[in-house]
Structures are given as C-alpha cells and as structure tokens.
C-alpha atoms as a PDB file:
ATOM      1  CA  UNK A   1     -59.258 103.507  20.566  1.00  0.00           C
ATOM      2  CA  UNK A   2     -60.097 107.166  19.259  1.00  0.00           C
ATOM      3  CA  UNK A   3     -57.879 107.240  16.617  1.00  0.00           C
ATOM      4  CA  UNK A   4     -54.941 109.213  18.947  1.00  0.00           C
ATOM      5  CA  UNK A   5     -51.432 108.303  19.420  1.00  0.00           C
ATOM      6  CA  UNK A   6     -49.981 107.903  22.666  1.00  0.00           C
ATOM      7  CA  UNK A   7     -46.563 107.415  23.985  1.00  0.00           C
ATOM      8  CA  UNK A   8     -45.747 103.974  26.392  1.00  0.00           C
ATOM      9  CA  UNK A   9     -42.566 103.143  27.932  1.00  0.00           C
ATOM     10  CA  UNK A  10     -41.510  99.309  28.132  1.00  0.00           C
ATOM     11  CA  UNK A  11     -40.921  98.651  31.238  1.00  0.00           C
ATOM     12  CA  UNK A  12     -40.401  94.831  31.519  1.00  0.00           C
ATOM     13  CA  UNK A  13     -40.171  91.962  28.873  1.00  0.00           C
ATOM     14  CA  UNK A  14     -43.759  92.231  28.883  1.00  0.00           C
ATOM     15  CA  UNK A  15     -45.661  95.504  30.336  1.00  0.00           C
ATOM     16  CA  UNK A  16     -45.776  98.863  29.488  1.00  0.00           C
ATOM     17  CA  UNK A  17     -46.812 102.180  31.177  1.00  0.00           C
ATOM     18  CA  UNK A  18     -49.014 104.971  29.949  1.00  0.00           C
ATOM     19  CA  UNK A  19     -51.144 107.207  30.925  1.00  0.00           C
ATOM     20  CA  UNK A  20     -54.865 106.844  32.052  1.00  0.00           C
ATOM     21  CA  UNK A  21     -56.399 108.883  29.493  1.00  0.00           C
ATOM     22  CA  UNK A  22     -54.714 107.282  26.669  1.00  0.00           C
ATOM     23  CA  UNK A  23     -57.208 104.106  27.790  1.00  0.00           C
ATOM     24  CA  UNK A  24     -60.156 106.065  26.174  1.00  0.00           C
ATOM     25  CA  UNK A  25     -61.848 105.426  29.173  1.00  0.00           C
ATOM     26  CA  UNK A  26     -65.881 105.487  28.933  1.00  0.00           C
ATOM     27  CA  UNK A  27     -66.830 105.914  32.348  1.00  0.00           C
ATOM     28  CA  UNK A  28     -64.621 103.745  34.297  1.00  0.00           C
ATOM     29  CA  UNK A  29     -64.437 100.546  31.390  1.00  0.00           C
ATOM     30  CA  UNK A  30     -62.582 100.203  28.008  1.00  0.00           C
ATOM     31  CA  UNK A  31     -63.806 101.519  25.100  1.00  0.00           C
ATOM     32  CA  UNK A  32     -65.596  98.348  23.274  1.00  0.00           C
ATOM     33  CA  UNK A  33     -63.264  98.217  20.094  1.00  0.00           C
ATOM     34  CA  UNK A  34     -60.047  98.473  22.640  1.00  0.00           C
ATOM     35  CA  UNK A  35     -58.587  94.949  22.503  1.00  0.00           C
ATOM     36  CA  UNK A  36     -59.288  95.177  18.471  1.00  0.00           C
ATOM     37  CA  UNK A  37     -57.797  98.493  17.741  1.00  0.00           C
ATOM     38  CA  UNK A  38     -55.165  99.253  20.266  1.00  0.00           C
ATOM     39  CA  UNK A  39     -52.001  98.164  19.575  1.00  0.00           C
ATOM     40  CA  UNK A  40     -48.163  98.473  20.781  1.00  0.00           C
ATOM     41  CA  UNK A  41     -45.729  99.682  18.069  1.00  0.00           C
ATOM     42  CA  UNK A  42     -42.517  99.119  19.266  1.00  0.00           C
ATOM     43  CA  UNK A  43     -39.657 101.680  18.186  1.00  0.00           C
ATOM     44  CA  UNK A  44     -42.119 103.395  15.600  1.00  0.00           C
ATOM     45  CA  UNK A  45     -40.568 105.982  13.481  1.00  0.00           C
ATOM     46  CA  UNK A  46     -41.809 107.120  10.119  1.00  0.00           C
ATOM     47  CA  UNK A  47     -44.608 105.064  10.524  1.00  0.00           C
ATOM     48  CA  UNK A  48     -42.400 102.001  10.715  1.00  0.00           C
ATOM     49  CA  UNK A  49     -42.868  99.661  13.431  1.00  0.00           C
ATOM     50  CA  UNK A  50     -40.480  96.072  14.364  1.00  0.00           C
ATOM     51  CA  UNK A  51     -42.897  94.949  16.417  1.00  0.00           C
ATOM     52  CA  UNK A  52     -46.923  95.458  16.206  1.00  0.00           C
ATOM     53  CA  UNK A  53     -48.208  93.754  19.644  1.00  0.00           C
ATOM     54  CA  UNK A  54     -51.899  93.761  21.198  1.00  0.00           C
ATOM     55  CA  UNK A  55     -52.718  93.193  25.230  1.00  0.00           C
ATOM     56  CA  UNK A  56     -54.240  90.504  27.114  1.00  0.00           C
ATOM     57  CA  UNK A  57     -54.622  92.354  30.468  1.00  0.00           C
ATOM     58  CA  UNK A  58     -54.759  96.054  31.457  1.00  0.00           C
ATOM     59  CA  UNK A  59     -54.623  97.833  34.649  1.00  0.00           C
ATOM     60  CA  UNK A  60     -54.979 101.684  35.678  1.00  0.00           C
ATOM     61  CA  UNK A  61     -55.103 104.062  38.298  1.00  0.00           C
ATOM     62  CA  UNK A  62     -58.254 106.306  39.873  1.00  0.00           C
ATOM     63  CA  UNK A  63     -59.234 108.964  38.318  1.00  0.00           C
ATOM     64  CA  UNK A  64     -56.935 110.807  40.778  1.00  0.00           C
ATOM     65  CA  UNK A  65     -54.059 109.729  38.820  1.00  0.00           C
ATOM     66  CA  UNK A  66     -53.350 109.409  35.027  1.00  0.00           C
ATOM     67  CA  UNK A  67     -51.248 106.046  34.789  1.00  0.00           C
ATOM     68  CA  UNK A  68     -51.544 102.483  32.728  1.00  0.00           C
ATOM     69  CA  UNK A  69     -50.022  99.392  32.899  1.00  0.00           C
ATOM     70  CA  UNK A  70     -50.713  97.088  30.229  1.00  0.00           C
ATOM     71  CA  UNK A  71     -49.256  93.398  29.084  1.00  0.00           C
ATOM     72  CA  UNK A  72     -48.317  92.204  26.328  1.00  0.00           C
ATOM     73  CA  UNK A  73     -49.361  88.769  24.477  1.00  0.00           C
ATOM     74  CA  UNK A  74     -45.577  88.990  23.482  1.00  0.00           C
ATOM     75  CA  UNK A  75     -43.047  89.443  25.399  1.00  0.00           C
ATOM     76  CA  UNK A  76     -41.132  91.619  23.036  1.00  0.00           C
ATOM     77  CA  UNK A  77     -38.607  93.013  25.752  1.00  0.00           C
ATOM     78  CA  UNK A  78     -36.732  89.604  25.244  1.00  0.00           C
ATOM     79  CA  UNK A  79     -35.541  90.981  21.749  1.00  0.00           C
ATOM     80  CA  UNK A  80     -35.774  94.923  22.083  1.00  0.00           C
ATOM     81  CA  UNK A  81     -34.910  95.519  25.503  1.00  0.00           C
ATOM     82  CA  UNK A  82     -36.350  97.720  27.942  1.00  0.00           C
ATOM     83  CA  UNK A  83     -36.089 100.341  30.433  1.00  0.00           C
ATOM     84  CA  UNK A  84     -37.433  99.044  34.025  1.00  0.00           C
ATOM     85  CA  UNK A  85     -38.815 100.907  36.605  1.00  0.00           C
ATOM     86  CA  UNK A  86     -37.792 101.332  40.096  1.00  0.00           C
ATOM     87  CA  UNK A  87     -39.238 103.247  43.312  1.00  0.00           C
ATOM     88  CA  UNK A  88     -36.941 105.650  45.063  1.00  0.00           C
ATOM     89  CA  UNK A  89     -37.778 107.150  48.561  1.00  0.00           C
ATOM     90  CA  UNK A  90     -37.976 110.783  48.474  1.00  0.00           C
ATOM     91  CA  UNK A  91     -35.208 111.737  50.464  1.00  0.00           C
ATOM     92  CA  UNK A  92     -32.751 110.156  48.426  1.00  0.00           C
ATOM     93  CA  UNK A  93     -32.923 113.284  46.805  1.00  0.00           C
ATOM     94  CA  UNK A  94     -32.793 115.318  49.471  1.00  0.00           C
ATOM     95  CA  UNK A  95     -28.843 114.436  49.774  1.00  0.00           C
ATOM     96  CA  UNK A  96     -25.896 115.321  47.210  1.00  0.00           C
ATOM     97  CA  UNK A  97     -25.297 113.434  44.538  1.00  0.00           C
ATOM     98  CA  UNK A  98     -22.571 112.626  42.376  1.00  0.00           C
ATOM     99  CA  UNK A  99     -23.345 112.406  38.444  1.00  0.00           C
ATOM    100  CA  UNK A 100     -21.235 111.316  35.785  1.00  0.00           C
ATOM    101  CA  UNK A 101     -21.666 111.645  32.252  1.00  0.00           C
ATOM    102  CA  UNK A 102     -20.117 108.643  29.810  1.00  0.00           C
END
C-alpha cells in the first residue's frame, strides 16, 4: 500500500502467505487504498507478471507474530501451481532422517 514490494508464497489454488508488516498495517486495520493498490503478481520477473490478481478477504496474526494470509478473487493456482503448506510436530525433527537429492 506504501509503494514496497513484498514477497508471498502461493500456498493453495487461492491463498497466499506473507508477512504482517507487508499489510501496511495502521494501527490494527488496512491501510484505506489497500484493496485498490495491492495486488498479487504471480511469477514476476523483470517487471513481467502472468497473472496480476487483487484480494477479497485478508487475515493476519497479532502483533506477536509477522504472518498474512490473503485470498484471491482468482484462483490462479489452478493454472500456475502452488506450493502447499503443511504442519509438522517438532519432534519429527528430533529423529534421523534420510534425504535424497533427484
């Protein structure tokens, strides 16, 4: 909303995550021009984007933490892809582990 860039990660055909302070956060609310001016490029490089796609709903952490989650009216991840998330317990890595590299 500032004028920054910020990195997001799709994370399902629809949602992305990013951090908190990316929001522009004034106070605990978004910024008044957010929905106008914020936008998902997908895959930019050299200033090239496929895909150009605004939100419809956003939702972040306290101010403890410094994470987004934010939908898209589009659900480009039907055409691009995307990376999913998934929640580990702790002590899975606690224990050996085997990696292999293709």
């Amino acid at each position: 909303p500032g004028g920054g860039q910020c990195t997001a990660t799709l994370v399902y055909r629809h949602i992305i995550v990013t951090n908190r302070h990316c929001l522009g956060l004034v106070g605990n609310s978004l910024p008044s021009n957010f929905w106008t001016s914020t936008r998902f490029l997908a895959g930019l490089s050299n200033g090239v984007s496929n895909y150009q796609v605004s939100f419809n709903y956003v939702a972040w952490s306290g101010s403890s933490g410094d994470t987004a989650y934010l939908r898209l009216v589009e659900p480009i991840g039907n055409y691009v892809g995307w990376m999913g998330i998934k929640w580990t317990a702790a002590t899975y890595f606690w224990t050996q582990r085997t990696f292999y590299y293709l």
